[in-house]
C-alpha atoms as a PDB file:
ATOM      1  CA  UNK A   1      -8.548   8.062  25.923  1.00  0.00           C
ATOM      2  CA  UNK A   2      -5.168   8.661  25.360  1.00  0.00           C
ATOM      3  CA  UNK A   3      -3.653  10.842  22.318  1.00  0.00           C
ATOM      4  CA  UNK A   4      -2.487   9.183  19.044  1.00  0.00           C
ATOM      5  CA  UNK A   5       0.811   9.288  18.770  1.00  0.00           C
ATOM      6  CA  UNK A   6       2.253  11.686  16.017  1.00  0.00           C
ATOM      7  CA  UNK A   7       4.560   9.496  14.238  1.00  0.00           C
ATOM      8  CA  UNK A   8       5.429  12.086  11.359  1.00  0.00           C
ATOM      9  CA  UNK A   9       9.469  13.499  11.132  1.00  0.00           C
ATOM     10  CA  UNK A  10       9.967  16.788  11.697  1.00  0.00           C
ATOM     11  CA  UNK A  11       9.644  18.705   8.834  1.00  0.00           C
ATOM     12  CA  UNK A  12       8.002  15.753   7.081  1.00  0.00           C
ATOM     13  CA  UNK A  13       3.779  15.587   6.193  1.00  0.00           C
ATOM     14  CA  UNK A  14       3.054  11.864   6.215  1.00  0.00           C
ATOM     15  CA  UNK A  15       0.326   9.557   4.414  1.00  0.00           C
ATOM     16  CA  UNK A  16      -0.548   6.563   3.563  1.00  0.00           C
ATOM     17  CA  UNK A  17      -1.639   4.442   0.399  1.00  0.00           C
ATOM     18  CA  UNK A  18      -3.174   1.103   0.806  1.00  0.00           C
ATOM     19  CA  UNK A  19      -6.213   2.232   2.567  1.00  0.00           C
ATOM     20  CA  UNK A  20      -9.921   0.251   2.189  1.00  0.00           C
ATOM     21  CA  UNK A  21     -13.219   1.732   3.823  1.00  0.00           C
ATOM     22  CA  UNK A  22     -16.792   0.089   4.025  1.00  0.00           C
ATOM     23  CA  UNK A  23     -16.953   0.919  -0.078  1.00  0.00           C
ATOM     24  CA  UNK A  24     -14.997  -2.864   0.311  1.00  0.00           C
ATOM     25  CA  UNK A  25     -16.741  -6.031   1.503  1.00  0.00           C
ATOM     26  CA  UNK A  26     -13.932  -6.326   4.544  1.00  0.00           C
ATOM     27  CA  UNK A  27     -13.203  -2.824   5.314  1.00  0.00           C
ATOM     28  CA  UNK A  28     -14.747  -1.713   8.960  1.00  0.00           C
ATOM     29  CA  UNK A  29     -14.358   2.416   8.660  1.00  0.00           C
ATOM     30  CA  UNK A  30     -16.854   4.639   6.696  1.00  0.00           C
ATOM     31  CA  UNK A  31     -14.342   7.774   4.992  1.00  0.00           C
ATOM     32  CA  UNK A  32     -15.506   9.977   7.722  1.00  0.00           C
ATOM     33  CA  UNK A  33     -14.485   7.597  10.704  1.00  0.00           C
ATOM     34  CA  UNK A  34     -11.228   7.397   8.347  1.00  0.00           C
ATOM     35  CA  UNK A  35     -10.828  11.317   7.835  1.00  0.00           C
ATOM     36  CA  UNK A  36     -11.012  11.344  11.948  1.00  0.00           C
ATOM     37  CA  UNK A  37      -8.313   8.600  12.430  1.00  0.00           C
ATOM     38  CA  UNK A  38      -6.002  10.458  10.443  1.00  0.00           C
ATOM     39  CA  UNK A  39      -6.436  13.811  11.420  1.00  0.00           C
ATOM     40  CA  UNK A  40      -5.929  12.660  14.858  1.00  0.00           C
ATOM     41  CA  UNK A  41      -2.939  10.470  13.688  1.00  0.00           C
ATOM     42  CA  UNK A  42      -1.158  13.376  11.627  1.00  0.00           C
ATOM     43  CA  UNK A  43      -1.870  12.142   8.277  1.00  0.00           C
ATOM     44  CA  UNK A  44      -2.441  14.720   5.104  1.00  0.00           C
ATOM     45  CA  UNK A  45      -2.856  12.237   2.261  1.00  0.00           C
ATOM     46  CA  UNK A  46      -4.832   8.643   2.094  1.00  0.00           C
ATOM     47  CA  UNK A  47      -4.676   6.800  -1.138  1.00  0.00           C
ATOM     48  CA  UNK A  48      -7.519   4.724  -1.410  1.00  0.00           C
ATOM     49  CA  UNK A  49      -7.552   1.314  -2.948  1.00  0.00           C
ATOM     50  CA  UNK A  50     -10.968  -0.292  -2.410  1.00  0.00           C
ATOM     51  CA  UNK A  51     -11.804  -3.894  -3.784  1.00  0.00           C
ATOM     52  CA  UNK A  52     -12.805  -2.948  -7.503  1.00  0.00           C
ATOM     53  CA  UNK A  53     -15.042  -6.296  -7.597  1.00  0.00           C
ATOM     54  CA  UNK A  54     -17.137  -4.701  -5.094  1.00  0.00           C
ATOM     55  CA  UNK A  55     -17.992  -1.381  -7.607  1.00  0.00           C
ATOM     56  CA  UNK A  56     -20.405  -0.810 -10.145  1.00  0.00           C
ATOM     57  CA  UNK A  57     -19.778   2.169 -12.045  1.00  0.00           C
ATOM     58  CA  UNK A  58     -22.378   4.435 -10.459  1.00  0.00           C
ATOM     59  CA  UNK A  59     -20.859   3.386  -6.828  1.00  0.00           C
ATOM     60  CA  UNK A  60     -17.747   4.221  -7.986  1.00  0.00           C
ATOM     61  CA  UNK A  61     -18.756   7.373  -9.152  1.00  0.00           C
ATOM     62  CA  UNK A  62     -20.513   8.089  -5.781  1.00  0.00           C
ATOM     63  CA  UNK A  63     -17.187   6.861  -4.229  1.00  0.00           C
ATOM     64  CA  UNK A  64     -15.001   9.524  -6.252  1.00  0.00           C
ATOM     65  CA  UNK A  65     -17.505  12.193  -4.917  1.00  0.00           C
ATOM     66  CA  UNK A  66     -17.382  11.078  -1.640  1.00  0.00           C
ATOM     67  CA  UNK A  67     -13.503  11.311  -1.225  1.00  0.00           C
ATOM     68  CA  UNK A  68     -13.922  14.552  -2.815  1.00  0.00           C
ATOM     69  CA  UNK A  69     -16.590  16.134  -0.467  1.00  0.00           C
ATOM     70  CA  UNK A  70     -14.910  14.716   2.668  1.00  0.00           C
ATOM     71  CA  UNK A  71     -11.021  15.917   1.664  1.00  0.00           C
ATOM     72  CA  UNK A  72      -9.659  18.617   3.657  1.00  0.00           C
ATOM     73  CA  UNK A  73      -6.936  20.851   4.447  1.00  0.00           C
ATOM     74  CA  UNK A  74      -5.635  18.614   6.786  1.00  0.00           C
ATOM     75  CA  UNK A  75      -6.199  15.446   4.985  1.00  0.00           C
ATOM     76  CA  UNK A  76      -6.880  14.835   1.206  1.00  0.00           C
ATOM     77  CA  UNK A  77      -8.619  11.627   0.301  1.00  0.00           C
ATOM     78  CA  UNK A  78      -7.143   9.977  -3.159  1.00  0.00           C
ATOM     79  CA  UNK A  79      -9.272   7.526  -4.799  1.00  0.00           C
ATOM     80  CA  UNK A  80      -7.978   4.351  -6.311  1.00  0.00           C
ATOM     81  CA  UNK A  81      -8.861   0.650  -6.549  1.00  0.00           C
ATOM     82  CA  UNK A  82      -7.294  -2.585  -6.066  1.00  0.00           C
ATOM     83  CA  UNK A  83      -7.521  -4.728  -8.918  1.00  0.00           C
ATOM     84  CA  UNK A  84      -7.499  -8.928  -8.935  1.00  0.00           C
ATOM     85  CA  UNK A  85      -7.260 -11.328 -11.757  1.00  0.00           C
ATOM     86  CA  UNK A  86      -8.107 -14.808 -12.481  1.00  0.00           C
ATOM     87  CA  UNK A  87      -5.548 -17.189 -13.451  1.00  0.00           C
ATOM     88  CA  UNK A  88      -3.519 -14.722 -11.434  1.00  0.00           C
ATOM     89  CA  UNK A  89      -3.869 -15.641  -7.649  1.00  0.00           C
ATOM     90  CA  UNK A  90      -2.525 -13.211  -5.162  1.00  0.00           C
ATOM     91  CA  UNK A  91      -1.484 -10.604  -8.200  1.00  0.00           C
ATOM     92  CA  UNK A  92      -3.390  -7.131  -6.841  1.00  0.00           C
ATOM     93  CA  UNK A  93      -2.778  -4.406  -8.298  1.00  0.00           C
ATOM     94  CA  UNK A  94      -3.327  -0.712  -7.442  1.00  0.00           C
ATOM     95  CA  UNK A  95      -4.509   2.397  -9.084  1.00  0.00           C
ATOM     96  CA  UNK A  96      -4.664   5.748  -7.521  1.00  0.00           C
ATOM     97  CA  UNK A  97      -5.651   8.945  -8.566  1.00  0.00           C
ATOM     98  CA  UNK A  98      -8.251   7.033 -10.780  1.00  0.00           C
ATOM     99  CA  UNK A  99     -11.127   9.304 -11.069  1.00  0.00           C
ATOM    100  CA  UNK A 100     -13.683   7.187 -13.868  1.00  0.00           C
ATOM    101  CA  UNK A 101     -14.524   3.895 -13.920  1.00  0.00           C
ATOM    102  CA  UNK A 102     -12.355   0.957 -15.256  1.00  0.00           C
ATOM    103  CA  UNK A 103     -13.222  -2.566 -15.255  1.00  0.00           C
ATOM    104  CA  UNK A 104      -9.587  -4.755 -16.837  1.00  0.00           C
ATOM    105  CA  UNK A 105     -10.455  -8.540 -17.090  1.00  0.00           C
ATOM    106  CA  UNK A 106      -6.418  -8.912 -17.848  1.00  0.00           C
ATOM    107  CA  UNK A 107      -3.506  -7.632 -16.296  1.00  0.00           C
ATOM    108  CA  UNK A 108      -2.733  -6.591 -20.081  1.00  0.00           C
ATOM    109  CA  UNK A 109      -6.479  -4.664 -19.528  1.00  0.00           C
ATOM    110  CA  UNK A 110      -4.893  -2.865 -16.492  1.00  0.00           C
ATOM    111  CA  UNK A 111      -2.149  -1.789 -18.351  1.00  0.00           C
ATOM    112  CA  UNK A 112      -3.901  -0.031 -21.361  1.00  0.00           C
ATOM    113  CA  UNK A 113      -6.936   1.378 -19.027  1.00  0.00           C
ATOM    114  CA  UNK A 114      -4.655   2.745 -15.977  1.00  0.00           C
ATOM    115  CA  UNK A 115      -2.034   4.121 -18.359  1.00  0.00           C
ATOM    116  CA  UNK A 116      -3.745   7.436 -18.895  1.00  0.00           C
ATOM    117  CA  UNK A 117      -6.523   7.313 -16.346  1.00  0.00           C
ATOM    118  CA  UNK A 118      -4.633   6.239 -13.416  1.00  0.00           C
ATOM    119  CA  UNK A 119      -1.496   8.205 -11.897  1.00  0.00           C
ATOM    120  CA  UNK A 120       0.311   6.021  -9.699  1.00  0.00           C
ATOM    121  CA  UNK A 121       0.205   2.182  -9.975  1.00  0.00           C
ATOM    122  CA  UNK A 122       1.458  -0.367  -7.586  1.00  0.00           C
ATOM    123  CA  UNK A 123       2.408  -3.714  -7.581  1.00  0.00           C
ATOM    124  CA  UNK A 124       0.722  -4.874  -4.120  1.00  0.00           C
ATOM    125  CA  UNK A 125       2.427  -7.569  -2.009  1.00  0.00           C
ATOM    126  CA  UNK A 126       4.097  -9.472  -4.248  1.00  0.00           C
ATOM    127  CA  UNK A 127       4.754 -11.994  -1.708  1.00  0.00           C
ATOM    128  CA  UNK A 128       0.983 -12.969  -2.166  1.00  0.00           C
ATOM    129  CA  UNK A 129       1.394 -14.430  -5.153  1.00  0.00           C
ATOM    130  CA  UNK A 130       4.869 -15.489  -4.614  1.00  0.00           C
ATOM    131  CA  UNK A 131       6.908 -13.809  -6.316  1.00  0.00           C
ATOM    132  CA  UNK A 132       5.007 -14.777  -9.882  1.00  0.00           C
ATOM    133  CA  UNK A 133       4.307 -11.459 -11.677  1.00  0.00           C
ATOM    134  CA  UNK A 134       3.182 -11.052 -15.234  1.00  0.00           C
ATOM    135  CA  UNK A 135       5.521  -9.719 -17.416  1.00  0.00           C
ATOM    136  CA  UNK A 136       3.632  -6.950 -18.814  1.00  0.00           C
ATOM    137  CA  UNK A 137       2.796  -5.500 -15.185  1.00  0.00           C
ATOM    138  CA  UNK A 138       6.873  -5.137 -14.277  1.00  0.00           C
ATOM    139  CA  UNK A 139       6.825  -2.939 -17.655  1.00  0.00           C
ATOM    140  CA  UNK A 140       4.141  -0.851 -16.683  1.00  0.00           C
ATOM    141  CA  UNK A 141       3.659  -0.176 -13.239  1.00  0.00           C
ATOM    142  CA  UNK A 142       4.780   2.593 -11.175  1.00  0.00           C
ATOM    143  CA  UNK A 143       5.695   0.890  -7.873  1.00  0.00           C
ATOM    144  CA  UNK A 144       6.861  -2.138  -6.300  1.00  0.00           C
ATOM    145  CA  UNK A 145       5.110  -2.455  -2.731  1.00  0.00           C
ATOM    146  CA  UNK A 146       8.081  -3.922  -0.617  1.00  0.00           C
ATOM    147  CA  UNK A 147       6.728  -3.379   2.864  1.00  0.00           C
ATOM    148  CA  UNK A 148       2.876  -4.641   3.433  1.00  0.00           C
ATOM    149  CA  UNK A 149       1.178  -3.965   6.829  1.00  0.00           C
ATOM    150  CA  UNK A 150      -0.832  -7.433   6.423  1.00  0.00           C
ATOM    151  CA  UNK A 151       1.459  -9.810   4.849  1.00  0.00           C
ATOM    152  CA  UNK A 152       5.107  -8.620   5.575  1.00  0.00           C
ATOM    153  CA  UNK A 153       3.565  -7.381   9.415  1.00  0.00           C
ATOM    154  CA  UNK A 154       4.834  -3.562  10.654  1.00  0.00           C
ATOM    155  CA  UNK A 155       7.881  -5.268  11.435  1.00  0.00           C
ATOM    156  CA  UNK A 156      10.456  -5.769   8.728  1.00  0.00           C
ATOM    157  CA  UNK A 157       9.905  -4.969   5.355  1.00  0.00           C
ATOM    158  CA  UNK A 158      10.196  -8.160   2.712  1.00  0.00           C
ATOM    159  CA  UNK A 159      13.612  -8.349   0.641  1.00  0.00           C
ATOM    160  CA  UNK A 160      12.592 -10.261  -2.232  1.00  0.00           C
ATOM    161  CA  UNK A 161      10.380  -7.585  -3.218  1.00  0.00           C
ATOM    162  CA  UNK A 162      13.301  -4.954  -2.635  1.00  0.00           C
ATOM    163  CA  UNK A 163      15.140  -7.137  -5.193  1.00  0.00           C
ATOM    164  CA  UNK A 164      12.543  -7.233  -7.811  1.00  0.00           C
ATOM    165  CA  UNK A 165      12.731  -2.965  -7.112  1.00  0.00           C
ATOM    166  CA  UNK A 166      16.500  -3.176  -7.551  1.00  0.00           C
ATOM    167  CA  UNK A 167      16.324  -5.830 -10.649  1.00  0.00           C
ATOM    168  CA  UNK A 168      13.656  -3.351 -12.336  1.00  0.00           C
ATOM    169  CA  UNK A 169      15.552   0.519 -11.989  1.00  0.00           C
ATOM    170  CA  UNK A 170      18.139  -1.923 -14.099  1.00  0.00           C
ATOM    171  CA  UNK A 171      15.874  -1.296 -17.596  1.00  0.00           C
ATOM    172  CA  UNK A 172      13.119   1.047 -15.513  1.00  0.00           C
ATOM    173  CA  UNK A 173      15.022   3.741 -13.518  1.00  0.00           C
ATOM    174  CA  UNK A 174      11.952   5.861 -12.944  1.00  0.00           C
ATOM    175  CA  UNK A 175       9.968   2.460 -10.588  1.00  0.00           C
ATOM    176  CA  UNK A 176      10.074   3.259  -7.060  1.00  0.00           C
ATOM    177  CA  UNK A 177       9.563   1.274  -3.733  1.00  0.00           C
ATOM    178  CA  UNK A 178       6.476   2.002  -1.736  1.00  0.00           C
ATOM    179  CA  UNK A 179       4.967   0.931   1.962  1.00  0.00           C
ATOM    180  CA  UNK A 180       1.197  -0.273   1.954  1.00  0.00           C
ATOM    181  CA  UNK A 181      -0.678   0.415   5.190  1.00  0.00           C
ATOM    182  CA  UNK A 182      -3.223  -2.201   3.714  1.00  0.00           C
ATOM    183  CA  UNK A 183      -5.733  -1.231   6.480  1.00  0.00           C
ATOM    184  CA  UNK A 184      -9.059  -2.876   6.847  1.00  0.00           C
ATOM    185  CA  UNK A 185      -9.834  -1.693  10.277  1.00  0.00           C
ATOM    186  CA  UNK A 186      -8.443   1.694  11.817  1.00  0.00           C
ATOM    187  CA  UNK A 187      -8.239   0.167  14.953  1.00  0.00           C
ATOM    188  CA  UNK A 188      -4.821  -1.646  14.022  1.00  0.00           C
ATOM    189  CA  UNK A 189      -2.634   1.455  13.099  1.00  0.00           C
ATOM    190  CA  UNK A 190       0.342  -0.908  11.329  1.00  0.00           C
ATOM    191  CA  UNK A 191       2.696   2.707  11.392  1.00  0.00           C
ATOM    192  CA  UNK A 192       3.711   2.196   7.771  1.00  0.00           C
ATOM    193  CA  UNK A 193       4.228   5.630   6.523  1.00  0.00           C
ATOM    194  CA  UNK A 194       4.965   8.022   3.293  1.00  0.00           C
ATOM    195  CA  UNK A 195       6.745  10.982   3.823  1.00  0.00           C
ATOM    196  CA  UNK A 196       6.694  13.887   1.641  1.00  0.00           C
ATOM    197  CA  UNK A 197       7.927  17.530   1.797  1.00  0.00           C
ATOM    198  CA  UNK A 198       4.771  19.991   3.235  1.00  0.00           C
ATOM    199  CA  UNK A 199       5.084  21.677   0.422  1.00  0.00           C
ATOM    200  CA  UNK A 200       4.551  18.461  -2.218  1.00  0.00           C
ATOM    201  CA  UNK A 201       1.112  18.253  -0.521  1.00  0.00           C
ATOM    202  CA  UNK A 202      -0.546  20.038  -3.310  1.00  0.00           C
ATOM    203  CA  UNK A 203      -0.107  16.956  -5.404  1.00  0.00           C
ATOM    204  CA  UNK A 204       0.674  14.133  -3.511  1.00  0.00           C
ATOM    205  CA  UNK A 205       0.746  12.069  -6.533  1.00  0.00           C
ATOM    206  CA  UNK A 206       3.319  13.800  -8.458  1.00  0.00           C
ATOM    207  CA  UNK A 207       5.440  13.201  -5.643  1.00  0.00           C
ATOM    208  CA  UNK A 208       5.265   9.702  -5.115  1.00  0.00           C
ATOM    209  CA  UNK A 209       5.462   9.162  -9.124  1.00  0.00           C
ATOM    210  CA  UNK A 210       8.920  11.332  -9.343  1.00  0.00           C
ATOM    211  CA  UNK A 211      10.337   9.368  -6.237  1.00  0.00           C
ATOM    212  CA  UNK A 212      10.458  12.666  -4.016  1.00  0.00           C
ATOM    213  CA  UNK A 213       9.309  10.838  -0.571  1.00  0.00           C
ATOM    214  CA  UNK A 214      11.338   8.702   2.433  1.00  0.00           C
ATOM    215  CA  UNK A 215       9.465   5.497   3.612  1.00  0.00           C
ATOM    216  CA  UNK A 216       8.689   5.227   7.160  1.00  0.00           C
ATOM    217  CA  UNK A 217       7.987   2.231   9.433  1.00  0.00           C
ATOM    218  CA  UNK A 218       8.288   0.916  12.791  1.00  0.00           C
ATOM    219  CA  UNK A 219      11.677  -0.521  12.960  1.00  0.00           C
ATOM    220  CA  UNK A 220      13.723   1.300   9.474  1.00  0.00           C
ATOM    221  CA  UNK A 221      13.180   3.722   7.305  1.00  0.00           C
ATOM    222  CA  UNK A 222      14.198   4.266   3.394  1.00  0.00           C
ATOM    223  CA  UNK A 223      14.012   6.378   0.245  1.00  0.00           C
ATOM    224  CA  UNK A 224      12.387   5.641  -2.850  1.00  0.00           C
ATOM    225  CA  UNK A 225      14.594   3.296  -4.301  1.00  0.00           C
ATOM    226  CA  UNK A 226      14.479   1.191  -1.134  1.00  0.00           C
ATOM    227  CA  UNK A 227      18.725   2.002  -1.302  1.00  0.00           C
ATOM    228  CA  UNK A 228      20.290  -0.525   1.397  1.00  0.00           C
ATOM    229  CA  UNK A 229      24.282  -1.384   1.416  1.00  0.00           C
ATOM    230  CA  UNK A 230      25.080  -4.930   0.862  1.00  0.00           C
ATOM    231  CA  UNK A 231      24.993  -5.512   4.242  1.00  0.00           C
ATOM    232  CA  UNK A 232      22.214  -4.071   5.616  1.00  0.00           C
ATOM    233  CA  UNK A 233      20.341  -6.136   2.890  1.00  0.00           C
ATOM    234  CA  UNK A 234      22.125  -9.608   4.457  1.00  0.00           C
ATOM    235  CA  UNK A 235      20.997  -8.471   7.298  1.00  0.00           C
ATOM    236  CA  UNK A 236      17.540  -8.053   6.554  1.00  0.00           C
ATOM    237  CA  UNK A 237      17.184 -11.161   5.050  1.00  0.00           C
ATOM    238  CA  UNK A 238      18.084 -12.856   8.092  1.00  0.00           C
ATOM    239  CA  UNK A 239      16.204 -10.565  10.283  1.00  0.00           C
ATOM    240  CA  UNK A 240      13.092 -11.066   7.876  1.00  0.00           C
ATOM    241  CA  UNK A 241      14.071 -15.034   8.265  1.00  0.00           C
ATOM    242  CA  UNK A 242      13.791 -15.769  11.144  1.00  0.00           C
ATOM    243  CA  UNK A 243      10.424 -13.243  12.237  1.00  0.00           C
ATOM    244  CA  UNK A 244       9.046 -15.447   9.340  1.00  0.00           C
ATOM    245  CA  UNK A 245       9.670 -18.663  11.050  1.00  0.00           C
ATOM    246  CA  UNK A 246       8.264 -17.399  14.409  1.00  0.00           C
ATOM    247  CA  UNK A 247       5.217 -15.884  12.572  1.00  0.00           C
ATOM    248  CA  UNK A 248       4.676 -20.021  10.817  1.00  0.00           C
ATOM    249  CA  UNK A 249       5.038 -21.106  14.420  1.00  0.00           C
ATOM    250  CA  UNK A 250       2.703 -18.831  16.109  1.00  0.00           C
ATOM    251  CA  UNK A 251       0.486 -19.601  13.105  1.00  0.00           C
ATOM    252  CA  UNK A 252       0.843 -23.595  13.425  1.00  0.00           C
ATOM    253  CA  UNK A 253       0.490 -23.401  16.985  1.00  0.00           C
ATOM    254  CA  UNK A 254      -3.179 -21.284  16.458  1.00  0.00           C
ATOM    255  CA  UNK A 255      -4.522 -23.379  14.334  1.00  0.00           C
ATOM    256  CA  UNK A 256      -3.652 -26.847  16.555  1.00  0.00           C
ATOM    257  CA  UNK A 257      -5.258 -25.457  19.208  1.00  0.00           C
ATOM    258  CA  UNK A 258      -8.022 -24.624  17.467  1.00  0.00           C
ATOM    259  CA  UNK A 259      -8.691 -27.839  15.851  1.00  0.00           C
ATOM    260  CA  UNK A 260      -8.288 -29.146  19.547  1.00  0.00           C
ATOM    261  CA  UNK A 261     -11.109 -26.755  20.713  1.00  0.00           C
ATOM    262  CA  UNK A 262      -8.807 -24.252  23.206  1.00  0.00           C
ATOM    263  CA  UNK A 263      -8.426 -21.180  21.190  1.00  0.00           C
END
């Protein structure tokens, strides 16, 4: 079998954040087929974000352990959770670097229990719930996720969600823009990476929180801020345009001949 490729910079280590294992009801790896992957693949830091509705406290605990024990110097396992709400469809949320258990019914909840027991937060995918975000979450969280392996494809990153970045450093300087592997299966590598200086990799977190990493995928690449000239951003919006029209097609045309009995 052929080599991974090693899609790290030189002079860059690279992660990831967005990562689910078996500890979620749709994720296919166990964290040792994960710690594999990414040794293989080049990549020193994983922030995990498993389904929180599929914890219990002790399994969370067990979970925290688990990252722990199977961390090494070549790749450090971060635990974190992804958090859903009802009333609040397609509004996930992200904490990493959470090390007890938390259980917010609210996206108020999430606020008040991450804000000293989770480092990093991230809005996730924001095209998910289109674009509707509750107030109190752009005043708290950390990061805006503007590139999503799943929902925004390894392609193009989404521009609305750069906007809402841009909007935010108006009032909130400190937010930052992140890429979210969102991997369910290791299989489909979606090359969405974080870059951070070799020597950051002490504390991974610190970095991403103070804005000290470049965001990596398969067709750009950006800083923190998710900085883009005027017209680089017209031109991503028409770039991200039309691949969303061909992805609608492809998607249409799936689903007719499936209801037809073909695919």
């Amino acid at each position: 079998m052929a080599a991974e490729p090693d899609l790290t910079p030189p002079g860059y280590a690279a992660g990831v954040i967005h990562m689910h294992s078996d500890y979620s009801h749709d994720g296919h790896d166990s964290l040792e087929q994960l710690r594999d992957v990414c040794v293989e693949r080049k990549i020193r830091f994983v922030g995990m974000t498993d389904h929180a509705e599929d914890f219990i406290p002790e399994v969370f605990s067990e979970f925290v352990q688990h990252c722990d024990a199977i961390s090494t110097p070549e790749v450090e396992f971060i635990p974190g959770l992804e958090f859903r709400f009802a009333g609040y469809k397609g509004m996930h949320l992200l904490a990493l670097g959470l090390r007890e258990w938390i259980e917010p019914r609210t996206p108020e909840d999430f606020c008040a229990m991450t804000r000293d027991r989770a480092r990093f937060t991230v809005l996730a995918h924001p095209v998910l719930c289109k674009y509707r975000i509750a107030p109190c979450i752009l005043e708290h969280v950390d990061a805006i996720e503007v590139w999503n392996g799943n929902y925004n494809t390894r392609y193009l990153p989404d521009p609305r969600s750069i906007e809402i970045v841009h909007d935010l450093r108006t009032r909130r300087p400190n937010v930052v823009a992140t890429v979210g592997l969102d991997q369910h299966n290791s299989q489909n590598d979606r090359e969405l990476r974080t870059l951070i200086d070799p020597a950051e990799l002490t504390d991974p977190l610190a970095a991403l929180k103070g804005g000290r990493f470049t965001n990596l995928g398969r067709n750009r690449r950006f800083d923190a801020h998710a900085t883009l000239a005027p017209g680089a951003m017209r031109r991503l919006k028409i770039a991200r345009t039309g691949l969303d029209m061909v992805n609608q097609l492809h998607e249409r045309t799936i689903r007719t001949l499936r209801r037809i009995g073909i695919a």
